[in-house]
C-alpha atoms as a PDB file:
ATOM      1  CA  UNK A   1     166.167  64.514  87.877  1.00  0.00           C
ATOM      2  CA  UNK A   2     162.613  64.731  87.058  1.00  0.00           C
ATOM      3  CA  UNK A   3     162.150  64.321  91.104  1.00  0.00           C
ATOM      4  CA  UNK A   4     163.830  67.144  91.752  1.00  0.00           C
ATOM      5  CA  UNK A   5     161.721  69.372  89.723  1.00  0.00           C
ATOM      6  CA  UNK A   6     163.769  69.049  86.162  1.00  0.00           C
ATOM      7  CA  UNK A   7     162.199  69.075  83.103  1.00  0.00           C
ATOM      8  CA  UNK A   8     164.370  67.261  80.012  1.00  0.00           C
ATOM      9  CA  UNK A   9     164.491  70.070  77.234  1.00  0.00           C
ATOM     10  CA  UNK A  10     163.272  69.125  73.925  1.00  0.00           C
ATOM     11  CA  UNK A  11     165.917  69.906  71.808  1.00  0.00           C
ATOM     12  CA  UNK A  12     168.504  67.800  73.981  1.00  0.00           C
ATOM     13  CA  UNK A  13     167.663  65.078  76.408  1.00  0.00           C
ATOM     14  CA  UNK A  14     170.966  65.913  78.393  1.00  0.00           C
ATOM     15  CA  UNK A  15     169.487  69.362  79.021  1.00  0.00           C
ATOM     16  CA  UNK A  16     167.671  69.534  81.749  1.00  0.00           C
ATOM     17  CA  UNK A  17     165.943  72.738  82.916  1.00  0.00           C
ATOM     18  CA  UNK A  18     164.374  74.036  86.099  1.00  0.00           C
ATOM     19  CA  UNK A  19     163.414  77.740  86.572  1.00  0.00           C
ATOM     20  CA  UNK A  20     166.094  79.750  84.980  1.00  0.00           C
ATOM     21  CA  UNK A  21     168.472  77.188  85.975  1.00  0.00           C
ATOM     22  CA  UNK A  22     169.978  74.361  83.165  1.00  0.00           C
ATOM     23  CA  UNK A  23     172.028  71.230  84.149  1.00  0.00           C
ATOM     24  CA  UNK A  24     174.004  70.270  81.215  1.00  0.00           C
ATOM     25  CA  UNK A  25     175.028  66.132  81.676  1.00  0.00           C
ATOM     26  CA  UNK A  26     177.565  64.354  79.628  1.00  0.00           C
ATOM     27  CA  UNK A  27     178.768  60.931  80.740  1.00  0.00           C
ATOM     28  CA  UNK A  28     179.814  61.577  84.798  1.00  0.00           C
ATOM     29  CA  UNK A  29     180.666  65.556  83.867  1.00  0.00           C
ATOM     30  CA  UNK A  30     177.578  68.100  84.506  1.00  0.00           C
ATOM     31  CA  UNK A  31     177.508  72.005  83.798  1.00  0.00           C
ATOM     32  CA  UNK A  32     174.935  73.836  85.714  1.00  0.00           C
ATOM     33  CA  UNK A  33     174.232  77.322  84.533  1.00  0.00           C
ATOM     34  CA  UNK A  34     171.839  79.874  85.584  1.00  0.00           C
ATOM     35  CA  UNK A  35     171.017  83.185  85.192  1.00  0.00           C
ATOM     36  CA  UNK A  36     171.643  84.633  89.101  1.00  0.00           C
ATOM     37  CA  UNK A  37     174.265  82.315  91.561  1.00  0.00           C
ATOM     38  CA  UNK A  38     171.470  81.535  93.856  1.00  0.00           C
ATOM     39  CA  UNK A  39     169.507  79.831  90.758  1.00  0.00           C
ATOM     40  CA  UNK A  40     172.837  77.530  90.357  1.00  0.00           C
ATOM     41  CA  UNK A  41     173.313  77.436  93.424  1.00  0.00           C
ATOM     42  CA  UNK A  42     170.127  75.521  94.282  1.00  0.00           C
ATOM     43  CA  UNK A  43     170.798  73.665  90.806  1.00  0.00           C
ATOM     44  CA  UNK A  44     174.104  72.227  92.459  1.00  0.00           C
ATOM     45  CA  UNK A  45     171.955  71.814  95.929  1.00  0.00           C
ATOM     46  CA  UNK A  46     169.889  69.155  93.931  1.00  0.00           C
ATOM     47  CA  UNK A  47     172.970  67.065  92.312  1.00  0.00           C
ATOM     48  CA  UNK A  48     175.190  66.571  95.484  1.00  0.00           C
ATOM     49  CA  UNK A  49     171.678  66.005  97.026  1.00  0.00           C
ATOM     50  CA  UNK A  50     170.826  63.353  95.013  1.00  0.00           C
ATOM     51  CA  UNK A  51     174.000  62.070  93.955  1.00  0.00           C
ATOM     52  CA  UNK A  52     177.865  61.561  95.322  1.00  0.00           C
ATOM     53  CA  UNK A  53     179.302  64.980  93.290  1.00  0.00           C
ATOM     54  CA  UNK A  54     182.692  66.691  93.178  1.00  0.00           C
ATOM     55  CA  UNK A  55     181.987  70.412  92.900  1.00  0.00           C
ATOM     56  CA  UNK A  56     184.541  71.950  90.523  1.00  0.00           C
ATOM     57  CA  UNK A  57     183.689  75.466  90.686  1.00  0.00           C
ATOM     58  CA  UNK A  58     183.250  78.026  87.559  1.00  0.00           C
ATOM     59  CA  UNK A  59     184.315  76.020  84.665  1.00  0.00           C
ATOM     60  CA  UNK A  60     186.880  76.672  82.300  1.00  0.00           C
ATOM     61  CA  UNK A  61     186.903  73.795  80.173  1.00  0.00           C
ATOM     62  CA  UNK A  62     183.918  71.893  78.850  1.00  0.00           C
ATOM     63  CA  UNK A  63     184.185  69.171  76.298  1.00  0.00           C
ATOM     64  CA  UNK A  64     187.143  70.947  74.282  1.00  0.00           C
ATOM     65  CA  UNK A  65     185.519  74.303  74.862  1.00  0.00           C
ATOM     66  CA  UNK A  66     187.278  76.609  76.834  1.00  0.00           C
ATOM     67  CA  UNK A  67     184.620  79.182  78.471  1.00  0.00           C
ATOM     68  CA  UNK A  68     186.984  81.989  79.653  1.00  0.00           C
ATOM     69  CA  UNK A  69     184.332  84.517  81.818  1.00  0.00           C
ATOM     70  CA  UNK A  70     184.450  88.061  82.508  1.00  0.00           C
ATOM     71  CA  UNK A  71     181.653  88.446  85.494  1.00  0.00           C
ATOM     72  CA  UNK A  72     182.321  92.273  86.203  1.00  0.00           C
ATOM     73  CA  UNK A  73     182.166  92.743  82.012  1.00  0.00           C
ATOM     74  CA  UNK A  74     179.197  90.219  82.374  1.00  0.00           C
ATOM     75  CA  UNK A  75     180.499  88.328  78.784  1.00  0.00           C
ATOM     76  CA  UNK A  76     181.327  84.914  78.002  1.00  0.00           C
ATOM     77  CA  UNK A  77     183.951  84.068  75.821  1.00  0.00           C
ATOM     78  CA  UNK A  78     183.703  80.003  73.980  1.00  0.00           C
ATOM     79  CA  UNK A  79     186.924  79.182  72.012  1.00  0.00           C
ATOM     80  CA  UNK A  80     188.223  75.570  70.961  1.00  0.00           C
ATOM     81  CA  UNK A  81     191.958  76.715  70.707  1.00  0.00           C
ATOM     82  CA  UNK A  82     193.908  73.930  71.992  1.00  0.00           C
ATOM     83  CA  UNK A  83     191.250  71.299  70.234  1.00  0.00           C
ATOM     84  CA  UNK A  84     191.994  73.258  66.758  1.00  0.00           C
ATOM     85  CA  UNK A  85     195.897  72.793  67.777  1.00  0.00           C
ATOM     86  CA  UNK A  86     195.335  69.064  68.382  1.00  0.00           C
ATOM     87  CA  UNK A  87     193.681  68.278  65.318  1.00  0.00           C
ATOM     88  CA  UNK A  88     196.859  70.321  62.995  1.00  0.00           C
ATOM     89  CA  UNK A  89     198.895  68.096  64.881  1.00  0.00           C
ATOM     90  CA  UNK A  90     196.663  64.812  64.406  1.00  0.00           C
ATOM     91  CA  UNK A  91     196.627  65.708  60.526  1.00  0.00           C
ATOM     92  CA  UNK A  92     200.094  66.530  59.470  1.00  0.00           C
ATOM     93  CA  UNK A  93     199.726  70.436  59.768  1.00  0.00           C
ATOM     94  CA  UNK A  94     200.950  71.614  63.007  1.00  0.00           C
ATOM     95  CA  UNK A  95     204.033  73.456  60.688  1.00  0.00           C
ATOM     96  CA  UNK A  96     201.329  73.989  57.663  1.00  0.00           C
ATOM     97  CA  UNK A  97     200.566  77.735  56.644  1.00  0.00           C
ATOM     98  CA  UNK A  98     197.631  79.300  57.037  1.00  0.00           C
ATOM     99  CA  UNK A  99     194.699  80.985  54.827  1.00  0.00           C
ATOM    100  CA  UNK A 100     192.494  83.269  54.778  1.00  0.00           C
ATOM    101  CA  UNK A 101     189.288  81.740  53.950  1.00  0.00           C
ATOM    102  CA  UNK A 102     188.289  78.182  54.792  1.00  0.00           C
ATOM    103  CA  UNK A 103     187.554  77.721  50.942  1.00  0.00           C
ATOM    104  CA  UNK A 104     188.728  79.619  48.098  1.00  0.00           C
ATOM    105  CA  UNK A 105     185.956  81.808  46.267  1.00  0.00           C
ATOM    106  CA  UNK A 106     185.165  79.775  43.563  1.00  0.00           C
ATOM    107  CA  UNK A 107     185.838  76.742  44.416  1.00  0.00           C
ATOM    108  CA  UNK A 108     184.094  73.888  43.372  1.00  0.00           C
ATOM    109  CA  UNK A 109     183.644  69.969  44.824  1.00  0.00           C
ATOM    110  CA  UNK A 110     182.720  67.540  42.556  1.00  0.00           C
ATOM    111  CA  UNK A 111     182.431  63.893  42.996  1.00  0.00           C
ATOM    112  CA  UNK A 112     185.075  63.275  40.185  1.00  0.00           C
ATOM    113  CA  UNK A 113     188.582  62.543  41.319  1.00  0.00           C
ATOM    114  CA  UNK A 114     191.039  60.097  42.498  1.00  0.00           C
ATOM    115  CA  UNK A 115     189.217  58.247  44.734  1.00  0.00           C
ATOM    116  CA  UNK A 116     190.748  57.544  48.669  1.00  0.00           C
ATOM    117  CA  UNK A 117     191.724  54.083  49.831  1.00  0.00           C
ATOM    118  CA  UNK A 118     189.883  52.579  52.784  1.00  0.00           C
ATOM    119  CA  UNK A 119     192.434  53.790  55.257  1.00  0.00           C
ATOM    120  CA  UNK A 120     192.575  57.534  53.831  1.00  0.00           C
ATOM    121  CA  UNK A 121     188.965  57.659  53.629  1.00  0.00           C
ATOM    122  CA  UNK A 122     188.836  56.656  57.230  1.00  0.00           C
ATOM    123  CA  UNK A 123     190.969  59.585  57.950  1.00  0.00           C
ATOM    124  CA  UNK A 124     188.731  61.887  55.736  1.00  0.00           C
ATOM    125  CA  UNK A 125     185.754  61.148  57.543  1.00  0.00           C
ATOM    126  CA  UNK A 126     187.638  61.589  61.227  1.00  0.00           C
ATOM    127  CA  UNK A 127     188.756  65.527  59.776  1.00  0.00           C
ATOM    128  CA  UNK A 128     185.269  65.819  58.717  1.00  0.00           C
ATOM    129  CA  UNK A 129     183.389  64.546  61.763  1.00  0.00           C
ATOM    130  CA  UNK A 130     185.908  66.839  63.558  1.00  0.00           C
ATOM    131  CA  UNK A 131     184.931  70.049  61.425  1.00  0.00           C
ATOM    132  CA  UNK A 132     181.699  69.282  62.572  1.00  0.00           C
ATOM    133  CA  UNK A 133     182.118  69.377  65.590  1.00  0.00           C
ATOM    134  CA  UNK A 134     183.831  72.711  65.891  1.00  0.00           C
ATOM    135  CA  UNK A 135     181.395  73.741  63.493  1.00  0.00           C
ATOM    136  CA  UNK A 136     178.349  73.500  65.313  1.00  0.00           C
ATOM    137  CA  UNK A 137     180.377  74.509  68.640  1.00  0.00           C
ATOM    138  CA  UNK A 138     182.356  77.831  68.199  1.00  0.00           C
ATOM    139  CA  UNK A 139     182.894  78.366  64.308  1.00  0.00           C
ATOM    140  CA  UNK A 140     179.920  79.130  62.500  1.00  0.00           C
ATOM    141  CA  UNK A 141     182.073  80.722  59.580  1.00  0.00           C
ATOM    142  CA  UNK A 142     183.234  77.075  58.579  1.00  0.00           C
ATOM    143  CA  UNK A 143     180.158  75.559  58.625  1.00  0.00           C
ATOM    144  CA  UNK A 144     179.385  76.205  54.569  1.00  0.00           C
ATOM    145  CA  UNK A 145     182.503  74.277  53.825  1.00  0.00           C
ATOM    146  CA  UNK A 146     182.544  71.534  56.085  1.00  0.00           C
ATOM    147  CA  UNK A 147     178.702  71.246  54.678  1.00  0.00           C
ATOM    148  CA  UNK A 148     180.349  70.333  51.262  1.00  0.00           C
ATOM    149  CA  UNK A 149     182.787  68.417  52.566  1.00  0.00           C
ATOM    150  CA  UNK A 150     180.335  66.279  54.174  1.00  0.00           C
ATOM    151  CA  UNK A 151     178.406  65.123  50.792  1.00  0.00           C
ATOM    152  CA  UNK A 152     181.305  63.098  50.254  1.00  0.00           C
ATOM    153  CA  UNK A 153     182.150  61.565  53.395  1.00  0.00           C
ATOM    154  CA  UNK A 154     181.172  57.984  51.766  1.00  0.00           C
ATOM    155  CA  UNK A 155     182.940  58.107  49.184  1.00  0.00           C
ATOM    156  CA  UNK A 156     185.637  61.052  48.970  1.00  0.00           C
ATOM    157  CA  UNK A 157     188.717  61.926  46.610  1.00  0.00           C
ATOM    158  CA  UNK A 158     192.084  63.452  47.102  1.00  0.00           C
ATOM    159  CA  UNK A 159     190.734  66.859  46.254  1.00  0.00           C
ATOM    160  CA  UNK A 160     187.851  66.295  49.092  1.00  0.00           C
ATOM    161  CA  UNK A 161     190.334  65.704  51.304  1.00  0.00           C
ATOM    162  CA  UNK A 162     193.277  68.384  50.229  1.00  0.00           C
ATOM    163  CA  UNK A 163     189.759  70.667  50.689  1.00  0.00           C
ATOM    164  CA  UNK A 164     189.259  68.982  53.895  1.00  0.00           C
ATOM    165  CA  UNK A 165     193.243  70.200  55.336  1.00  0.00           C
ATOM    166  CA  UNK A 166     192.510  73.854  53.581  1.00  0.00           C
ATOM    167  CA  UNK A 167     189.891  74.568  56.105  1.00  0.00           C
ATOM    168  CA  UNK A 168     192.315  73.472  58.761  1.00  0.00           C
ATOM    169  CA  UNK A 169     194.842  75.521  57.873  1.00  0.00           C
ATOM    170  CA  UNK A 170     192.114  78.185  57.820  1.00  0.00           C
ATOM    171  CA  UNK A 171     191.584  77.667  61.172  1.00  0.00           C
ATOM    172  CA  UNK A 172     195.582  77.809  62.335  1.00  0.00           C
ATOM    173  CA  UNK A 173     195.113  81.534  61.122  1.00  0.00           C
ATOM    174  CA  UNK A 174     192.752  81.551  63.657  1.00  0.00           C
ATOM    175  CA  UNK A 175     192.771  79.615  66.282  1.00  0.00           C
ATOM    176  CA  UNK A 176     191.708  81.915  69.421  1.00  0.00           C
ATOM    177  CA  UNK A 177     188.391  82.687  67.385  1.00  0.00           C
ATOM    178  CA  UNK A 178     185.171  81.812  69.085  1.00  0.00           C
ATOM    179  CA  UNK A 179     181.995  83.245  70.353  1.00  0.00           C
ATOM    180  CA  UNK A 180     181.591  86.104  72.738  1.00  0.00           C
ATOM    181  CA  UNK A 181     177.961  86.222  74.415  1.00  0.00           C
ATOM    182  CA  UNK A 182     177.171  89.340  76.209  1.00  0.00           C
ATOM    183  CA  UNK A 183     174.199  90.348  79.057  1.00  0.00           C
ATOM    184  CA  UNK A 184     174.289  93.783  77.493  1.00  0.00           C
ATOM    185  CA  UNK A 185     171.784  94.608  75.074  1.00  0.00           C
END
């Protein structure tokens, strides 16, 4: 990479950066994004240069994230719907119903309870590791509760983890949410 002309980015060593041109690499899958087509273009140039690649075309799933794209409207649209569908299902709330807010005004989680067994808080941890992730990805508005939910990922209660399923059923209220980016000013 750094051979042909790619710096590593700082903030992620999988980002790599050349011009106005990023290569995104995860495993064997890569995501090359620029800001003109003749910027990714040359980005692509240097991966089936350099290695054996299968050119996709203009992605529409990423690592869970669907990236639905509206070139004439110049906008990009990220949205996790089908991983937020997979993890009711995984959890036992695929038929639950859903709320309005991913935790209830007032609600407070202590470190008193009933505490989990080993395999429940094993299953805790997976829901929150999994809020995390679509946390950090498309849904900023859960991020203050999964944050609480995380202080007690070592040793959580049934309330921690009944607090754990209300966000999910937040999120089956609102599944097709996600982030809309937009060249416009």
């Amino acid at each position: 990479m750094e051979q042909a002309g790619l710096v590593v980015c700082e903030a992620d060593e999988c980002l790599f950066k050349r011009g106005t041109c990023y290569i995104l690499i995860y495993v064997d899958d890569l995501l090359i994004a620029a800001r003109t087509m003749a910027h990714a273009d040359t980005g692509q140039s240097v991966m089936t240069d350099a290695f054996k690649c299968k050119t996709m075309g203009a992605p529409t799933y990423f690592l869970g994230l669907h990236i639905d794209r509206d070139v004439k409207g110049q906008t990009l649209r990220l949205h996790q719907r089908q991983y937020v569908a997979t993890l009711l299902t995984r959890f036992g709330l695929a038929d639950a119903n859903p709320v309005l807010l991913p935790m209830g005004i007032g609600v407070h989680v202590a470190k008193q309870g009933v505490w989990l067994d080993a395999a429940l808080t094993k299953v805790y941890q997976e829901l929150v590791g999994a809020l995390l992730y679509l946390s950090t990805s498309t849904r900023p508005e859960i991020t203050y509760a999964v944050g609480r939910l995380t202080r007690f990922v070592a040793a959580p209660t049934k309330e921690h983890l009944a607090a754990g399923k209300v966000v999910l059923r937040y999120l089956k209220g609102c599944a097709d949410f996600g982030l809309r980016y937009t060249s416009k000013g």
